[in-house]
Protein backbone atom coordinates (compact mmCIF):
# COMPACT_ATOMS: atom_id res chain seq x y z
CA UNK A 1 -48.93 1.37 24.21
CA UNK A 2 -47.59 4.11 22.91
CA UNK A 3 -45.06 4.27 25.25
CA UNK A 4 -43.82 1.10 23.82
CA UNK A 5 -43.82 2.02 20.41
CA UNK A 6 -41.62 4.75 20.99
CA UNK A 7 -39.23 2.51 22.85
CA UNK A 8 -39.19 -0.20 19.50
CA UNK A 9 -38.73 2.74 16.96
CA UNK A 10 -35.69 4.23 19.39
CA UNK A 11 -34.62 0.17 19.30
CA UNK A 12 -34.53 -0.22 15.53
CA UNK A 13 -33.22 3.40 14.77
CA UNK A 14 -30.07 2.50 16.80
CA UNK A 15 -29.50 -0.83 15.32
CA UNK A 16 -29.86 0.93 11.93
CA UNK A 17 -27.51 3.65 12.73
CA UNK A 18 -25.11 0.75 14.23
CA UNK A 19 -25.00 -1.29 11.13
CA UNK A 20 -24.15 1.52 8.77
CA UNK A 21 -21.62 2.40 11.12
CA UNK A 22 -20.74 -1.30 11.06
CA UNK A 23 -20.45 -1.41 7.30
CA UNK A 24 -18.84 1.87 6.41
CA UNK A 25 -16.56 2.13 9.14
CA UNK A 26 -13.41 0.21 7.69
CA UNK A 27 -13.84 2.41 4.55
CA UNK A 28 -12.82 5.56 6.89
CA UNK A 29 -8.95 6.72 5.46
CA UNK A 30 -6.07 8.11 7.80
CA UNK A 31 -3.89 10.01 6.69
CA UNK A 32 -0.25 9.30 7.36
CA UNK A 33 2.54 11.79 7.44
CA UNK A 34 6.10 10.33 7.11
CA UNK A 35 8.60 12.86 7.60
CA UNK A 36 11.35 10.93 7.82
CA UNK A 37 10.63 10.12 4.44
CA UNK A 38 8.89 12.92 3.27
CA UNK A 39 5.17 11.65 1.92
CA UNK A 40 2.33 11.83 3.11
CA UNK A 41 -0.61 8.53 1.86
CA UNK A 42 -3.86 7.65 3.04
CA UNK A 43 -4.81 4.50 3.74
CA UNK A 44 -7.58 2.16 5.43
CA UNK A 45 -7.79 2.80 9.34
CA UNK A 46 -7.20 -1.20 9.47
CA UNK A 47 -3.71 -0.51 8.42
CA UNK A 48 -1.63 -0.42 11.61
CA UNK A 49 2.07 0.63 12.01
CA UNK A 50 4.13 -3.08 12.77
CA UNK A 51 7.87 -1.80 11.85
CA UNK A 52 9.63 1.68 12.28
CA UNK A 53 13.45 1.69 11.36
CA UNK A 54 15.23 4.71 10.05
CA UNK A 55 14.83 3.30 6.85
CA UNK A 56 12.55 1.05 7.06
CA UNK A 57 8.39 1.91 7.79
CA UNK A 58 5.70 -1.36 7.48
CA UNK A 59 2.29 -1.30 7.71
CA UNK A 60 -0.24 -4.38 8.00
CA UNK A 61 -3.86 -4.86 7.72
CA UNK A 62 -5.84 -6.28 10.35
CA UNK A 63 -8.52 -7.00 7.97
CA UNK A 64 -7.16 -8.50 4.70
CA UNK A 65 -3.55 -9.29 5.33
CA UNK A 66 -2.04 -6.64 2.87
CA UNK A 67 1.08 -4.67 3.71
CA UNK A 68 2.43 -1.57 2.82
CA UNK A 69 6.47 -1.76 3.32
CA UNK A 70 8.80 1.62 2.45
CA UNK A 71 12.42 1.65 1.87
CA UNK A 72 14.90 4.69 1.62
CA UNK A 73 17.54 3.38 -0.48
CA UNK A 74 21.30 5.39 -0.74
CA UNK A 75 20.88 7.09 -3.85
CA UNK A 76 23.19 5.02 -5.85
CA UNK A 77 21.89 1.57 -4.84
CA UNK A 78 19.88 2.02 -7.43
CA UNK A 79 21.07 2.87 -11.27
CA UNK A 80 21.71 6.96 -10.87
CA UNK A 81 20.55 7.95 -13.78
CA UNK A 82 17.48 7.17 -15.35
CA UNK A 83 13.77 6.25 -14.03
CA UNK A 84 13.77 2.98 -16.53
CA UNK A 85 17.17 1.85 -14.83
CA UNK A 86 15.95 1.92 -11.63
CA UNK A 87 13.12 0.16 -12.28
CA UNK A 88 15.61 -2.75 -13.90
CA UNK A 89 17.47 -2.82 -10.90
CA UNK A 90 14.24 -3.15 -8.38
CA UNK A 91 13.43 -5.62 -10.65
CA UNK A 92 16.43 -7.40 -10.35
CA UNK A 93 16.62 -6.64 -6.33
CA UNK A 94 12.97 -8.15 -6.23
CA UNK A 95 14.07 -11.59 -7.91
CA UNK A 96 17.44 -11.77 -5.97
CA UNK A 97 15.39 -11.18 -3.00
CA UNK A 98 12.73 -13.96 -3.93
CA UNK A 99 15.41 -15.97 -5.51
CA UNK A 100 13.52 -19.31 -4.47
CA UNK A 101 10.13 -17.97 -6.31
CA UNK A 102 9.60 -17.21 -9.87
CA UNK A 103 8.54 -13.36 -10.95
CA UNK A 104 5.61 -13.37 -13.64
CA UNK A 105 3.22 -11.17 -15.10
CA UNK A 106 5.27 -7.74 -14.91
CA UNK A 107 4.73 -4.95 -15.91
CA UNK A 108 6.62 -1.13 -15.43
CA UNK A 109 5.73 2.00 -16.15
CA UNK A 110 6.81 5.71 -16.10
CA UNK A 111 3.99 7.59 -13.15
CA UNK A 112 3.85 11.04 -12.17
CA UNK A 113 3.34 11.39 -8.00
CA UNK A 114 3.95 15.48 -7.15
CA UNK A 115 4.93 16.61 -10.34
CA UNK A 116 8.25 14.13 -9.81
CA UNK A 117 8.92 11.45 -12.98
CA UNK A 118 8.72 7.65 -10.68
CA UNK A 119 8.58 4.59 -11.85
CA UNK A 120 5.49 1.72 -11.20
CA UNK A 121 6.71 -1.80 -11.12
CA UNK A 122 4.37 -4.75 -10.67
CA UNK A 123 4.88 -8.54 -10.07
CA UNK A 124 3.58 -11.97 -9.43
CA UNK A 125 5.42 -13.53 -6.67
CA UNK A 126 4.68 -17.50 -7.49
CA UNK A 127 6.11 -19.73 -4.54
CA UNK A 128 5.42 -23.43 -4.50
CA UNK A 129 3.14 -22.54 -1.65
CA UNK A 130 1.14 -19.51 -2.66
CA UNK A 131 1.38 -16.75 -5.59
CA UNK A 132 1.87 -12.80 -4.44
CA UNK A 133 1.47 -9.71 -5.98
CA UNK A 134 3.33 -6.36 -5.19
CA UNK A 135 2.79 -2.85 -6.52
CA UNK A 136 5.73 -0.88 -6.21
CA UNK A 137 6.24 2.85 -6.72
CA UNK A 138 10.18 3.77 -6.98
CA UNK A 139 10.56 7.58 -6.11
CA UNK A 140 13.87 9.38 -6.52
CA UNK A 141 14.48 11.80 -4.30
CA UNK A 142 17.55 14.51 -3.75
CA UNK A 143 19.56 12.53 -1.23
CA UNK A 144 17.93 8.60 -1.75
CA UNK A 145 15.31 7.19 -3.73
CA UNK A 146 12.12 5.59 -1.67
CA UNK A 147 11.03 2.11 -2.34
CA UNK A 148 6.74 2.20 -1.95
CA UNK A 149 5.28 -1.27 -2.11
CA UNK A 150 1.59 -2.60 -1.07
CA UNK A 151 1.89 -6.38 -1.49
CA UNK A 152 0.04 -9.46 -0.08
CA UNK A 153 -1.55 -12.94 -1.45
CA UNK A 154 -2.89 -12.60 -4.93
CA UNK A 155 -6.01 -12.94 -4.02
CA UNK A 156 -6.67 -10.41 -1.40
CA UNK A 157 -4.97 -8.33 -3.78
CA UNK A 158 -7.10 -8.66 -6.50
CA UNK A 159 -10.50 -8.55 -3.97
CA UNK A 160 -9.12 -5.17 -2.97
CA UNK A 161 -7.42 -4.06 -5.94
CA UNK A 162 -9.12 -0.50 -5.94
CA UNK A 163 -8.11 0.22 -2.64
CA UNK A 164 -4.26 -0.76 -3.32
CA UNK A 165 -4.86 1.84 -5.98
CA UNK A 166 -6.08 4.46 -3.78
CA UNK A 167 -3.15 3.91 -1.49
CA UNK A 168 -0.31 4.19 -4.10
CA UNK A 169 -2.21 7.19 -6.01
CA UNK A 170 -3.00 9.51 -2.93
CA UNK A 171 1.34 9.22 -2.19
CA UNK A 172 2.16 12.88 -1.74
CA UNK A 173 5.56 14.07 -2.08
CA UNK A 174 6.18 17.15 0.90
């Protein structure tokens, strides 16, 4: 008998241990190093590397469908001179690029990521199939200025909005 008991209380202590692990598990962050771009970000483990270009890196959940997408622009693709401008022009890349969808609810803003002045740009991506959302960081660099977006369906975004904002806030600048 007690034999038995022993066995049960093993029994339920692993499938215990197994459902934490279970539940906690897709909150685990990597870290990922980009030195071809040179930043560093953390993000879920789900995220898995779908693209690799020279200047072109995507990521994709498994889980929820959002992606993370970076760009190295030349440096004068964008305005040269000023943070604001650049954001302008993304803006104005963004709706050329979704030129059969309609950009609302943006906003842009002046960040700090590494002690370097970048801009924030967000946007509504409405479709006459679905709505999107994308969070953009726009970081100049010395040679070209890096395009940082985490986008996906409005929803998901919103379910998961504080982990988009762990994403875009733990970019490091090498």
């Amino acid at each position: 008998m007690n034999k038995i008991l022993k066995i049960l209380l093993c029994l339920i202590l692993i499938i215990i241990v197994g459902t934490v692990l279970v539940l906690i598990y897709p909150n685990f962050n990597k870290k990922y190093s980009l030195n071809e771009f040179n930043i560093t970000f953390k993000a879920p483990i789900h995220y898995e590397q779908i693209k690799s270009e020279e200047k072109n890196i995507a990521f994709k959940s498994n889980k929820n469908g959002i992606g993370i997408a970076i760009y190295k622009f030349e440096k004068n693709f964008l305005s040269p001179t000023d943070i604001v401008e650049k954001i302008d022009d993304y803006a104005g890349l963004l709706e050329a690029a979704n030129y059969d969808c309609v950009l609302e609810n943006t906003k842009s803003e002046i960040i700090e990521v590494s002690k370097k002045v970048c801009g924030k740009y967000t946007a509504e991506i409405k479709s006459l199939n679905q709505l999107n959302k994308e969070k953009t960081i726009i970081i100049p660099m010395e040679e070209y200025d890096l395009i940082f977006s985490v986008y996906g369906v409005e929803d998901e975004m919103l379910k998961n909005e504080k982990q988009v904002e762990y994403i875009l806030s733990s970019i490091k600048i090498k």
